[in-house]
Protein backbone atom coordinates (compact mmCIF):
# COMPACT_ATOMS: atom_id res chain seq x y z
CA UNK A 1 -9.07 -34.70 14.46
CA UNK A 2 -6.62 -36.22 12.10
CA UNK A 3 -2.95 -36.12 12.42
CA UNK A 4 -2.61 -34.01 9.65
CA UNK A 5 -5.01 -31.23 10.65
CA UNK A 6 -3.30 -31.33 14.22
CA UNK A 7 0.08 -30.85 12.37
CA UNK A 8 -1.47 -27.81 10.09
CA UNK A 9 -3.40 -26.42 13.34
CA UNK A 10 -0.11 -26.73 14.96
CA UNK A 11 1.69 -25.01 12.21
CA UNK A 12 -0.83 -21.99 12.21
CA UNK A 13 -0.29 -21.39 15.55
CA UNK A 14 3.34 -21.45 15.48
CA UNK A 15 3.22 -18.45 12.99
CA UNK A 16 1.13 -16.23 14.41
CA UNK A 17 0.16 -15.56 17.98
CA UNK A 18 -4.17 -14.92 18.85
CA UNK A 19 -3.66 -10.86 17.75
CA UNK A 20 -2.07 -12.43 14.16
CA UNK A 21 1.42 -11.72 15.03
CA UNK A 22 4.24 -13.43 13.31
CA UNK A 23 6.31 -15.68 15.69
CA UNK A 24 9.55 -16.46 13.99
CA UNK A 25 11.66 -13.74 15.35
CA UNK A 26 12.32 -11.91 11.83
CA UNK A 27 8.16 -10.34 11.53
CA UNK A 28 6.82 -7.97 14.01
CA UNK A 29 5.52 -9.87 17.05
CA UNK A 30 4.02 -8.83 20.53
CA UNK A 31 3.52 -5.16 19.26
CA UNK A 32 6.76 -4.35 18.21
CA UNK A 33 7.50 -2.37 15.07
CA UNK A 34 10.07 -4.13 12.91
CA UNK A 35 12.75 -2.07 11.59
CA UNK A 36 14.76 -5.20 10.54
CA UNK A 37 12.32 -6.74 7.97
CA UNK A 38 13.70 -6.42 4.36
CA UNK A 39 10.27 -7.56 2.72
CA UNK A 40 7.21 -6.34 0.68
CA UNK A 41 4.66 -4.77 3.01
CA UNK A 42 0.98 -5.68 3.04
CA UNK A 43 -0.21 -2.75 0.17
CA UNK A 44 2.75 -4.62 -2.05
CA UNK A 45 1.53 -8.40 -1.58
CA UNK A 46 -1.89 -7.67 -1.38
CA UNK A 47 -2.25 -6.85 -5.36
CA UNK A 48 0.08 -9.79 -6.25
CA UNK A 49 -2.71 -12.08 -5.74
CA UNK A 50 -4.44 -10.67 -8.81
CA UNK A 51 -1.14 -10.88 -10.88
CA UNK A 52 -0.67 -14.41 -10.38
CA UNK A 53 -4.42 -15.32 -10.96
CA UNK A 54 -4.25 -13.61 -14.34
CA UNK A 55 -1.11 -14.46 -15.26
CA UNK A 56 -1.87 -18.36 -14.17
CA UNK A 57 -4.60 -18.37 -16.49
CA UNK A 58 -2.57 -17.27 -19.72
CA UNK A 59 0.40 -19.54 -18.79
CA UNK A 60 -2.10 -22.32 -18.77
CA UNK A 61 -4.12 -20.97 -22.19
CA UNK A 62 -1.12 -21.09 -23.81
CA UNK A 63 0.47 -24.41 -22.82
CA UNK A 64 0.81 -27.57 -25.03
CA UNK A 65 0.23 -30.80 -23.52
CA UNK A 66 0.64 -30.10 -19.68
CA UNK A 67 4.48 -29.04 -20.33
CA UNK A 68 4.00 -26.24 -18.27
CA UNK A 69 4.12 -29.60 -15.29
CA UNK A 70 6.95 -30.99 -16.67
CA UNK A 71 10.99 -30.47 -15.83
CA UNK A 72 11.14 -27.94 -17.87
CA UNK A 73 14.41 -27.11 -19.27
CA UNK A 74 17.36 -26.26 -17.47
CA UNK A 75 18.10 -22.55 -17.82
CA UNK A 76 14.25 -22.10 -18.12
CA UNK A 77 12.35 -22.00 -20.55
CA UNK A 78 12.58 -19.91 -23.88
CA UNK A 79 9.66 -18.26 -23.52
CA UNK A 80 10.51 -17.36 -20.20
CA UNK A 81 14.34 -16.41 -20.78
CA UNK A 82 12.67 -13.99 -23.95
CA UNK A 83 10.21 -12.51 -22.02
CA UNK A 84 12.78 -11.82 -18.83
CA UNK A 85 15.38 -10.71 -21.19
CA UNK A 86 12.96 -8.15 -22.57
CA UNK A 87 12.05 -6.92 -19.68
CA UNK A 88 15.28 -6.43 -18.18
CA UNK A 89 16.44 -4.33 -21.12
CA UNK A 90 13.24 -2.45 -20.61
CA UNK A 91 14.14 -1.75 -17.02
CA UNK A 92 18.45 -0.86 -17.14
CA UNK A 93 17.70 1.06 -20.15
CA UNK A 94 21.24 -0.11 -21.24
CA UNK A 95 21.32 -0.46 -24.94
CA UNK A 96 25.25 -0.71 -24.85
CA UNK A 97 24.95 -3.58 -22.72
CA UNK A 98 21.87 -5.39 -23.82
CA UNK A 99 21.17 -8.61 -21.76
CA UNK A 100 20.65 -11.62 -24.09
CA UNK A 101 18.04 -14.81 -23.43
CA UNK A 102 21.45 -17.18 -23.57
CA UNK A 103 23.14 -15.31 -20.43
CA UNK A 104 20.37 -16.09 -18.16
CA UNK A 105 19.10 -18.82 -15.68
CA UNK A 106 16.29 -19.24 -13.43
CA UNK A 107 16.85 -19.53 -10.38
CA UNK A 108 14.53 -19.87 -6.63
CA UNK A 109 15.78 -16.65 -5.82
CA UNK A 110 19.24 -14.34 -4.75
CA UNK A 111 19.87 -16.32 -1.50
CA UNK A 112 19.59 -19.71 -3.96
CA UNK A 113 21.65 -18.29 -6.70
CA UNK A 114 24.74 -17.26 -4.46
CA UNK A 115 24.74 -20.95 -2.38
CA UNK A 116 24.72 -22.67 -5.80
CA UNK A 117 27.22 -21.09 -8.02
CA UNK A 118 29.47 -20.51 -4.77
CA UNK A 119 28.77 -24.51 -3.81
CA UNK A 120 29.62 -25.31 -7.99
CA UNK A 121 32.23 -23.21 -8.38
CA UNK A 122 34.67 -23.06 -5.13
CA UNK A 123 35.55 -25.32 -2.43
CA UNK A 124 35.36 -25.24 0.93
CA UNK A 125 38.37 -23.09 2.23
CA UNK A 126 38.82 -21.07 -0.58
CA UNK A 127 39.15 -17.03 0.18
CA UNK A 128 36.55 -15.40 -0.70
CA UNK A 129 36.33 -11.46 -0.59
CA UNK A 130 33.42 -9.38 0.35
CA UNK A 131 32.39 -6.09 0.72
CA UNK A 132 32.30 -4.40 4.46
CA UNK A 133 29.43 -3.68 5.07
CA UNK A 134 27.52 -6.24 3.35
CA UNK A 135 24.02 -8.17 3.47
CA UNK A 136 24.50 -10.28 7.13
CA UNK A 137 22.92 -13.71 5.83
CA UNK A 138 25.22 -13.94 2.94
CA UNK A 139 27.69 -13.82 5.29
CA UNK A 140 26.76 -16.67 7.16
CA UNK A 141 26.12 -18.29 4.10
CA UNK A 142 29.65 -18.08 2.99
CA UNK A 143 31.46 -18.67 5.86
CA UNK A 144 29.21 -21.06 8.01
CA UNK A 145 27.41 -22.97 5.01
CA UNK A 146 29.83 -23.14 2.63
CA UNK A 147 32.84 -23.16 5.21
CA UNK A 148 35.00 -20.57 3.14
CA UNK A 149 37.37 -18.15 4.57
CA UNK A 150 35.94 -14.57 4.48
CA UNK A 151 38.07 -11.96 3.41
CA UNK A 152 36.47 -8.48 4.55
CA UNK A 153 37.26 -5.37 2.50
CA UNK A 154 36.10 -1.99 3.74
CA UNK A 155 34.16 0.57 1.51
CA UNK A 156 34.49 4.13 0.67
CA UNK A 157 31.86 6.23 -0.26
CA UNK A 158 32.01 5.44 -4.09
CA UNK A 159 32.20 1.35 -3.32
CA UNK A 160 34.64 -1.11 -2.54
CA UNK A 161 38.21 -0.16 -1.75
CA UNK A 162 39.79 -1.16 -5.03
CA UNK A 163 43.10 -1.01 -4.42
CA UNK A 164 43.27 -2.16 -1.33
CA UNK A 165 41.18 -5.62 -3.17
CA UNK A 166 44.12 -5.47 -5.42
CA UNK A 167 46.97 -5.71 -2.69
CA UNK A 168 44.58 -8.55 -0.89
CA UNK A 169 44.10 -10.55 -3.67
CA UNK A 170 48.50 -10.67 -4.72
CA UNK A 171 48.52 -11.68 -0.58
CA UNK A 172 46.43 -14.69 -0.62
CA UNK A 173 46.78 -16.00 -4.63
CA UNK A 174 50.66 -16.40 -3.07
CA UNK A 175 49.40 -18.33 0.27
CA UNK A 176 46.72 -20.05 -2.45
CA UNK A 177 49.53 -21.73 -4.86
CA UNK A 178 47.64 -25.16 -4.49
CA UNK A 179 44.41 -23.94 -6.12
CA UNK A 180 44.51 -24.96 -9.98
CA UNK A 181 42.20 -23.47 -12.43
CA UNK A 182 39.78 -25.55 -14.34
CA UNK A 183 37.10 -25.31 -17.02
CA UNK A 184 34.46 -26.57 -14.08
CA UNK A 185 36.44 -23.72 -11.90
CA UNK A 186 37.75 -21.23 -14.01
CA UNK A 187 38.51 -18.81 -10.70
CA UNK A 188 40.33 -18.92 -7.61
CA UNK A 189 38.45 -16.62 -5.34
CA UNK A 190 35.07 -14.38 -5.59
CA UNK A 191 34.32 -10.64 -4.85
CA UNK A 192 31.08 -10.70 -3.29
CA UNK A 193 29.55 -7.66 -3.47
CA UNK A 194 25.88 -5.74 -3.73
CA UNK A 195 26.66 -2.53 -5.76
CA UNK A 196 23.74 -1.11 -6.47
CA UNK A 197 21.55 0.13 -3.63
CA UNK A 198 24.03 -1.89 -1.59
CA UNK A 199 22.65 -3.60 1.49
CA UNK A 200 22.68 -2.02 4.51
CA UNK A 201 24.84 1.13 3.18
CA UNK A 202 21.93 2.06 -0.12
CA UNK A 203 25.36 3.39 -2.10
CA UNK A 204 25.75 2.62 -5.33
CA UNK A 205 29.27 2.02 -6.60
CA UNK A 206 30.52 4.74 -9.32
CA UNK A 207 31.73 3.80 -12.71
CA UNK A 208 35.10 4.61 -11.74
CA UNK A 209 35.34 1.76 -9.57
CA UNK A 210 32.95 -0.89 -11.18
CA UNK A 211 35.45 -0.16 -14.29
CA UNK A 212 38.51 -1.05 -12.16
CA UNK A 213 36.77 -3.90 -10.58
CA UNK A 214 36.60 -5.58 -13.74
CA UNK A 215 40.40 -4.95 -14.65
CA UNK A 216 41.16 -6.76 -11.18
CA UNK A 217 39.03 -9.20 -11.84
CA UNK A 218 40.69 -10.12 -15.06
CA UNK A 219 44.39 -9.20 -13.62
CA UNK A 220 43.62 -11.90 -10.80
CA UNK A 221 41.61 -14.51 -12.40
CA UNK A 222 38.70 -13.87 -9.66
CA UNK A 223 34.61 -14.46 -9.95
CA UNK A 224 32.51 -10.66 -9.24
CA UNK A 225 29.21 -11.87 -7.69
CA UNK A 226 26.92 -9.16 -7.92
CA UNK A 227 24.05 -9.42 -5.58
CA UNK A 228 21.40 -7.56 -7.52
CA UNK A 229 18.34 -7.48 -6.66
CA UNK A 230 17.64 -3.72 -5.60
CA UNK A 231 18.63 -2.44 -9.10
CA UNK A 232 15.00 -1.87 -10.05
CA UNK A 233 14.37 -0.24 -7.45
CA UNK A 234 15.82 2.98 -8.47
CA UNK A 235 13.47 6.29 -7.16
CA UNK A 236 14.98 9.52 -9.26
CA UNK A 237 13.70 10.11 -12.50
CA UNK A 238 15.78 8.03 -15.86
CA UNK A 239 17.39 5.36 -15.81
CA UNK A 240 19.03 3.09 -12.96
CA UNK A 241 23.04 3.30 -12.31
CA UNK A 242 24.31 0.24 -14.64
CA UNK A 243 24.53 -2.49 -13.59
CA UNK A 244 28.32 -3.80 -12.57
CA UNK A 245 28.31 -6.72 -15.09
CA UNK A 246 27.57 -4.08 -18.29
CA UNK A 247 31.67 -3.08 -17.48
CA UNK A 248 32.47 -6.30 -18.41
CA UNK A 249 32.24 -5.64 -22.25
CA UNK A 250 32.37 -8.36 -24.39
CA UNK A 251 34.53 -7.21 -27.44
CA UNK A 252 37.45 -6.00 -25.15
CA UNK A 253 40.24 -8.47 -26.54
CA UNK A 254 40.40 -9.48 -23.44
CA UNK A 255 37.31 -10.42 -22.55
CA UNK A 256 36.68 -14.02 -20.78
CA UNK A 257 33.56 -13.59 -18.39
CA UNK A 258 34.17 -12.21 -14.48
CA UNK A 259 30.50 -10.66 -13.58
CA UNK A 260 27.91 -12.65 -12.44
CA UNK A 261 24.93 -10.83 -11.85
CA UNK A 262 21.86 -12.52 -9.30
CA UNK A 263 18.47 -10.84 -9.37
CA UNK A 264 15.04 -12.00 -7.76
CA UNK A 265 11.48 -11.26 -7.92
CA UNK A 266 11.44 -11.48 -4.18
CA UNK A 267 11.93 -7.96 -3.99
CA UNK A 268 9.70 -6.60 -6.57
CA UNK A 269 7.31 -8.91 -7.43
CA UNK A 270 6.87 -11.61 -4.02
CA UNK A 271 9.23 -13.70 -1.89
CA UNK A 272 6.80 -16.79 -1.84
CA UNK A 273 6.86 -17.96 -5.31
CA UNK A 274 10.51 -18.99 -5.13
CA UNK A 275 11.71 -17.11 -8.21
CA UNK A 276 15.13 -15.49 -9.53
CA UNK A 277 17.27 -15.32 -12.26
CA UNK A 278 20.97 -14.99 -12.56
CA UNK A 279 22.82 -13.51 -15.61
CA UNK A 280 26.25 -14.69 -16.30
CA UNK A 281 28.87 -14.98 -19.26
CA UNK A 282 28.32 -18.30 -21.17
CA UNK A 283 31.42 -20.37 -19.72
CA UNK A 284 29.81 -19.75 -16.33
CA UNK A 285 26.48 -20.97 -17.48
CA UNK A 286 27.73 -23.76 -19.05
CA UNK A 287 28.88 -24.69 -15.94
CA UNK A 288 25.80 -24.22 -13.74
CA UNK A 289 23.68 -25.69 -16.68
CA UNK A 290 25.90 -29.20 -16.62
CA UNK A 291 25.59 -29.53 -12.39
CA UNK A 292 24.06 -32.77 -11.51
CA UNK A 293 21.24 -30.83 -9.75
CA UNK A 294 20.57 -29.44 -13.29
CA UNK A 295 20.60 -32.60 -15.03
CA UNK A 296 18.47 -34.67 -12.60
CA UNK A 297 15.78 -31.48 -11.49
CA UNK A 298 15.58 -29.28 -15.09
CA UNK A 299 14.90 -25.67 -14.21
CA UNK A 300 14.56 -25.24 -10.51
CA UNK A 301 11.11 -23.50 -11.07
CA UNK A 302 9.63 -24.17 -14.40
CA UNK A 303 5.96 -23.48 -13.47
CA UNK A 304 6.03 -20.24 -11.32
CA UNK A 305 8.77 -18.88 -13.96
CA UNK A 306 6.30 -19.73 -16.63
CA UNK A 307 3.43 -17.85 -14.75
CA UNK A 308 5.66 -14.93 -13.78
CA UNK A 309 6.97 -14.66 -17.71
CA UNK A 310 3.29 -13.96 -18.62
CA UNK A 311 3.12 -11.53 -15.66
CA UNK A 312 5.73 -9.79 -17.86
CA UNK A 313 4.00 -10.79 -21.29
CA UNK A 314 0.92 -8.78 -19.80
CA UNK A 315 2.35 -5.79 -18.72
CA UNK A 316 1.10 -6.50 -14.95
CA UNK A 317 4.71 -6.64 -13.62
CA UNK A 318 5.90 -3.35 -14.82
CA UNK A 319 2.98 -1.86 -13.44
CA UNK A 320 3.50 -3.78 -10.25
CA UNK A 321 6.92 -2.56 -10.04
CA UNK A 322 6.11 1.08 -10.87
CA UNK A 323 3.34 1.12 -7.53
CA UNK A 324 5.98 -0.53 -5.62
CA UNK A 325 8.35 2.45 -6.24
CA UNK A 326 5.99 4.92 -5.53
CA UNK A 327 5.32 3.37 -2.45
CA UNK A 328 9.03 3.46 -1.42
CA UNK A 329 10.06 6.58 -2.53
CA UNK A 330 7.27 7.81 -0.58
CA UNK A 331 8.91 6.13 2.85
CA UNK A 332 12.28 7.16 1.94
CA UNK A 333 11.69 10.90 1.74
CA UNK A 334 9.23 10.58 4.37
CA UNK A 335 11.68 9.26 6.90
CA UNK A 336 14.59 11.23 5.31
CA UNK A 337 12.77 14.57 6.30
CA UNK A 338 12.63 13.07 10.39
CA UNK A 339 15.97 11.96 10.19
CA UNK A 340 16.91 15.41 9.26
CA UNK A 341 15.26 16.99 12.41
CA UNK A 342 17.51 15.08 14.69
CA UNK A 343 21.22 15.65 12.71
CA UNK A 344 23.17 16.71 15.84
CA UNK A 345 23.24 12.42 16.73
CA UNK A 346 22.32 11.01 13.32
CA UNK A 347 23.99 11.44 10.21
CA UNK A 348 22.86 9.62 6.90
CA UNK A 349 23.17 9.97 3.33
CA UNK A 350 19.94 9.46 1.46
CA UNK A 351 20.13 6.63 -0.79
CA UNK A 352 18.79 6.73 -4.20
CA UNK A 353 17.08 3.65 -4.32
CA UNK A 354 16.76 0.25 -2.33
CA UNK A 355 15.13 -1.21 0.91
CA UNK A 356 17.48 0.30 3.50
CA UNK A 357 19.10 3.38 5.31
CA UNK A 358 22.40 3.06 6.85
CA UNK A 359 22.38 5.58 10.46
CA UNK A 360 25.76 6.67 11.99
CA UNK A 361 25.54 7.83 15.23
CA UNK A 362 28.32 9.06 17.36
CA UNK A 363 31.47 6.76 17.59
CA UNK A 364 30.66 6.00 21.78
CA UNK A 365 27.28 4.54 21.08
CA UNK A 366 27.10 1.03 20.88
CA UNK A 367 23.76 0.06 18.92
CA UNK A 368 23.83 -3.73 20.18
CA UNK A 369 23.20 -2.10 23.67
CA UNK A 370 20.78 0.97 22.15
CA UNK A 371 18.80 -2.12 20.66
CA UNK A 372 18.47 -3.77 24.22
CA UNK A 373 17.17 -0.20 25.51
CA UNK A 374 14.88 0.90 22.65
CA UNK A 375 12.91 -2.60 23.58
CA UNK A 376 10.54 -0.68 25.84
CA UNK A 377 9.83 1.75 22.94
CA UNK A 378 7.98 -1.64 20.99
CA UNK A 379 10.93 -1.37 18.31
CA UNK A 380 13.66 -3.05 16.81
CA UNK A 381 16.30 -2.32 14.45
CA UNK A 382 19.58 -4.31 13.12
CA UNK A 383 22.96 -3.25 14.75
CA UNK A 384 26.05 -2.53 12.48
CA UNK A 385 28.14 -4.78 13.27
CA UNK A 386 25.88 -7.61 12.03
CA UNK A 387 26.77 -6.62 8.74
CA UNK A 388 30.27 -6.77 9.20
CA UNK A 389 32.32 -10.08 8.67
CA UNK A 390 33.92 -8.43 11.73
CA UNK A 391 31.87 -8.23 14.24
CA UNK A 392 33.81 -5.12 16.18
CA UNK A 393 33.39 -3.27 13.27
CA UNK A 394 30.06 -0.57 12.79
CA UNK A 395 29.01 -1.04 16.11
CA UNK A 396 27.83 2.86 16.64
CA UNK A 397 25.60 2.64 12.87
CA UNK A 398 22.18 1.59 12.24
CA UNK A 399 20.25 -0.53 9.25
CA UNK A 400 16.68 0.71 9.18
CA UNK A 401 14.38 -0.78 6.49
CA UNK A 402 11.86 1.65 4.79
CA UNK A 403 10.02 -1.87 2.81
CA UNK A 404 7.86 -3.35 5.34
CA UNK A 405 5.16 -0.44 6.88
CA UNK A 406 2.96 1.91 5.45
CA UNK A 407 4.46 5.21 5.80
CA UNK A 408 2.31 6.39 8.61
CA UNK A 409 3.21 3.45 10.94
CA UNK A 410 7.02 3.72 9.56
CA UNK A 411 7.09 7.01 10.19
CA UNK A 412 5.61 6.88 13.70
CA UNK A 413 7.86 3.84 14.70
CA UNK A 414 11.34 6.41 13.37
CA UNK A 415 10.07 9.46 15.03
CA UNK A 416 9.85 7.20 18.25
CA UNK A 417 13.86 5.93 17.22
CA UNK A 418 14.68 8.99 17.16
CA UNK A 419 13.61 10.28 20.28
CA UNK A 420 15.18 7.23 22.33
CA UNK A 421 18.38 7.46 20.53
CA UNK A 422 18.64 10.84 21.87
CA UNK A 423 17.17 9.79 25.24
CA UNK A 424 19.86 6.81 24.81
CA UNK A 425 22.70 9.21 24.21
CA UNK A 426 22.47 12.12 27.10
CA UNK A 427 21.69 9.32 29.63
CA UNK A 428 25.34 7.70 28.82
């Protein structure tokens, strides 16, 4: 045996244990049922090998003299950016806000997207603002990668706490005086934020406040990064809530560019073929366009965003996307309807949309210590307080993830939840 085929026996094996369980600590493993996972389920990725067949073969009809293997251009390519574009409209159904080929860039997906325009466009140390609760990687991305200081602002029901943002921002632009703004850095601070189908909460922020997120964002010279990638994942009838970067209308006199909105195929499409695309106002893409990594690498995934464009060209996304909803509306009322049964310790509010549910139970139950007891149940779930930048903060709520199972198994797996929470709670 060759060292190579040691190294890829090696690597098998590290994956998956002799029943085919995942190893790495994030996928089911030894039995357990996963609430944690925020990925496509088996049904989902099974069909996508299909898309990409057909859509591999048209990319590769249609190219010219191999380009599709080349660079590629920076943004992406036209045909790509056109096709996206397109599609997009299609999907927000926002013809007051239309989103133009020029305003996007492809990217490897939302986790790339938010390291690179946060690495381009602050330094380390600079305050950055984010939503409470929020997604718990980007998090550590921010504050551990990037080594900026995290600013936590609580939400209300409707989104983030506006004017409290507003009275945080005065505070630290004051301790801040040192930071000079640039063409290459145009802003002094970010808003991170996810407000549609937020991760772990599933609220959607109301116009009210994505309106007067925009006037603070202009008021305090400050970058909104919109972590989007549940918007198409919308299950009521019509069309999605807009998205937060359509409030930043381009004829207002006073009108510069401070939405940046990051989407992904991860989440509708597949999280192994590396793909996103970010949609920003030109000043900010001429700044992510001119990065060295731009310059030297052209577009950070010319062929898959080739292939995936004539997914879209074809038709075979959309329909994709549309079985993918199904799929997850289906979970979402299914476990809505248990969740229901057992109101006198749980209390939720049904999202509209999204991979998540957000559980509160009563304020004396710590879920870092229900997760250590539920263990004998075969089940997992993600505490609160991991999706707080303070980590004292949520500790009696729940993230749940409704992406991952079939509902049968999902719905087995939160019956069983259920039951030990309330086992949980009359034993303490």
């Amino acid at each position: 045996m060759t060292a190579l085929s040691e190294d890829l026996d090696q690597f098998k094996w590290s994956q998956r244990d002799k029943e085919g369980n995942a190893l790495d600590g994030y996928y089911p493993m030894g039995g357990v049922v996963s609430l944690v996972v925020g990925s496509p389920g088996t049904s989902a990725l099974s069909r996508c090998e299909s898309i990409i067949k057909e859509s591999t073969n048209y990319a590769l009809d249609k190219d010219i003299d191999g380009l599709i293997f080349q660079y590629g251009p920076r943004a992406g390519s036209c045909e790509f950016r056109y096709n996206l574009a397109n599609w997009l409209n299609e999907q927000y159904q926002d013809p007051n806000a239309p989103v133009h080929m020029d305003d996007l860039i492809a990217s490897t997906g939302a986790t790339n997207g938010l390291y690179y325009a946060a690495s381009l466009l602050f330094k380390s140390g600079t305050p950055v603002f984010i939503e409470d609760p929020t997604y718990f990687i980007a998090i550590d991305i921010l504050r551990r990668d990037l080594g900026m200081n995290i600013v936590p602002v609580p939400m209300t029901s409707e989104g983030t706490d506006t004017e409290l943002l507003d009275k945080l921002l005065t505070e630290y632009r004051k301790k801040h005086p040192d930071i000079v703004l640039t063409k290459e850095r145009p802003f002094w601070s970010m808003l991170y934020i996810i407000p549609t189908h937020n991760n772990p909460t599933g609220r959607c922020i109301s116009p009210e406040k994505a309106k007067r997120l925009v006037e603070i964002a202009r008021k305090h010279d400050i970058l909104i990064f919109c972590d989007d990638v549940y918007n198409m994942l919308h299950y009521k009838e019509g069309p999605p809530p807009r998205r937060l970067l359509s409030y930043d209308i381009k004829t207002d006199p006073d009108y510069k560019g401070h939405v940046l909105s990051n989407g992904t195929f991860s989440k509708i499409l597949s999280p192994g073929i590396r793909l996103g695309w970010q949609e920003a106002p030109p000043r900010i893409v001429e700044i992510l366009n001119n990065s060295g990594n731009m310059w030297s690498g052209g577009c950070v995934n010319h062929y898959i965003s080739t292939v995936v464009g004539g997914a879209i060209k074809l038709g075979l996304l959309t329909k994709h996307l549309n079985f993918v909803r199904s799929k997850l509306s289906e979970n979402l009322h299914a476990v809505s309807d248990i969740l229901r049964q057992h109101k006198e310790y749980i209390k939720f509010q049904q999202p509209e949309g999204g991979y998540f549910m957000w559980l509160e139970l009563p304020d004396s139950v710590n879920t870092t210590k229900l997760k250590d007891f539920v263990q004998k149940y075969k089940i997992t779930f993600h505490p609160g307080e991991m999706s707080s930048p303070e980590k004292k903060r949520r500790q009696n709520c729940i993230r749940i993830s409704i992406s991952y199972y079939e509902k049968e198994e999902l719905c087995r797996a939160v019956t069983t939840l259920c039951q030990a929470i309330e086992e949980y709670i009359k034993a303490n």
